[in-house]
C-alpha atoms as a PDB file:
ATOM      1  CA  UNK A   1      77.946 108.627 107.306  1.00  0.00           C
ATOM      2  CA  UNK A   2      74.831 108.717 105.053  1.00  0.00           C
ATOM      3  CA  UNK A   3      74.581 107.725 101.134  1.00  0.00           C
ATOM      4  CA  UNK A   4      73.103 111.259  99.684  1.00  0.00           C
ATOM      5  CA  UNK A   5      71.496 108.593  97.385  1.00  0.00           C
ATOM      6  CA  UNK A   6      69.489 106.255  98.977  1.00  0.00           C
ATOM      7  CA  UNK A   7      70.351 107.020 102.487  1.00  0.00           C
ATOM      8  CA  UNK A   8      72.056 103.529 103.137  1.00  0.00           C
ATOM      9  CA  UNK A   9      75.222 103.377 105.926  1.00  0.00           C
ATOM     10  CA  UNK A  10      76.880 100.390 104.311  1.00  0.00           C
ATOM     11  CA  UNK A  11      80.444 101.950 102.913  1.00  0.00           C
ATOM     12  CA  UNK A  12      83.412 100.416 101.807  1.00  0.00           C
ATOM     13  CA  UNK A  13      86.780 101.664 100.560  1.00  0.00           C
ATOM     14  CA  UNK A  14      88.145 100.814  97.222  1.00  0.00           C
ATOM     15  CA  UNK A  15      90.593 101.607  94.549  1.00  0.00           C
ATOM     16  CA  UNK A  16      91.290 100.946  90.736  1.00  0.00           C
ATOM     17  CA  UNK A  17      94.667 100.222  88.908  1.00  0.00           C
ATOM     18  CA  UNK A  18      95.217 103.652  87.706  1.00  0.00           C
ATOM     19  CA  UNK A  19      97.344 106.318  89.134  1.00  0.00           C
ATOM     20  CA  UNK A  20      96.017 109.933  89.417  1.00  0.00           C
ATOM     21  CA  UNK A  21      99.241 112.760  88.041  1.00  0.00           C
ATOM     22  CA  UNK A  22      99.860 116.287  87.046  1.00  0.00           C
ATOM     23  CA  UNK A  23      99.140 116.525  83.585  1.00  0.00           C
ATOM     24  CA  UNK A  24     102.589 118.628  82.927  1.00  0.00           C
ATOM     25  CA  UNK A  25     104.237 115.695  84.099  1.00  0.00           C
ATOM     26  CA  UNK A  26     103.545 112.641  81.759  1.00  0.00           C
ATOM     27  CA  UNK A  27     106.359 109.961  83.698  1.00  0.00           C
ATOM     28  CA  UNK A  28     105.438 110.922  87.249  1.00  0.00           C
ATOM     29  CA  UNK A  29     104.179 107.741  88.979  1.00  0.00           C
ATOM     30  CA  UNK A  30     101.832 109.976  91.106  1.00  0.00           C
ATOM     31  CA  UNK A  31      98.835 108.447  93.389  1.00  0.00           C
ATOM     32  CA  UNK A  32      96.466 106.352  93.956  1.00  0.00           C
ATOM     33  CA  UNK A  33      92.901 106.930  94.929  1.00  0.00           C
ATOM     34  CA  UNK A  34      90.969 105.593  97.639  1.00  0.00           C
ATOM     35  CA  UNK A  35      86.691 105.468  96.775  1.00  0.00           C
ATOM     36  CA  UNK A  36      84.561 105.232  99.864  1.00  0.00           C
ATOM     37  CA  UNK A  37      81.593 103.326  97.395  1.00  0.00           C
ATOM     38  CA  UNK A  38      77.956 102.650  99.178  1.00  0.00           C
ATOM     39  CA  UNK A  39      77.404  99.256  99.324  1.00  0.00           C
ATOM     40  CA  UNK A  40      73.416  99.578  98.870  1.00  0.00           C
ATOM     41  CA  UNK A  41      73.512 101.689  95.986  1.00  0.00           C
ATOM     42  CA  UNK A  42      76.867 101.774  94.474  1.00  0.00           C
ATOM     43  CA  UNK A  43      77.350 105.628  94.827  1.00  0.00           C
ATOM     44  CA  UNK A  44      80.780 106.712  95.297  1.00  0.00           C
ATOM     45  CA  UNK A  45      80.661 108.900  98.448  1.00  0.00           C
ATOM     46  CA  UNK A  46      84.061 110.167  97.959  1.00  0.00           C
ATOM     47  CA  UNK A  47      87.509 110.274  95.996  1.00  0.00           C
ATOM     48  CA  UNK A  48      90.612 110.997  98.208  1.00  0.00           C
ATOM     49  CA  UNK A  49      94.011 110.870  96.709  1.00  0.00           C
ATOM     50  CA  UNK A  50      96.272 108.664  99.108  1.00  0.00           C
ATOM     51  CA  UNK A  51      99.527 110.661  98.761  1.00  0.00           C
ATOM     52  CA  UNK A  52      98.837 113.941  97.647  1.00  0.00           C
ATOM     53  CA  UNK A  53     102.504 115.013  98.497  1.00  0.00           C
ATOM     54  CA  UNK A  54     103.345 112.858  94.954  1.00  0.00           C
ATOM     55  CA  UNK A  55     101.687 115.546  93.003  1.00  0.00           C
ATOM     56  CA  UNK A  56     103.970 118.158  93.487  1.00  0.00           C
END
């Protein structure tokens, strides 16, 4: 994989604190999210939710 940014191939995965949820559903516990983040640039590559079956 390739940074669209500045082309680097340094990546590592991360995450924050913060849940992602429905917005109809304002006690769910919902999901985290994983960032793949360039390590040259800082560009976040990608956002994938972790357990998308918590959603629902």
């Amino acid at each position: 994989m390739n940074c669209k940014s500045c082309e680097g191939n340094s990546f590592i995965q991360a995450t924050d604190y913060i849940n992602l949820r429905p917005l109809d559903k304002k006690m769910a516990i919902g999901s985290e999210k994983v960032y793949t983040v360039c390590l040259d640039c800082g560009e976040v590559a990608s956002i994938k939710v972790k357990n998308p079956e918590k959603l629902k």
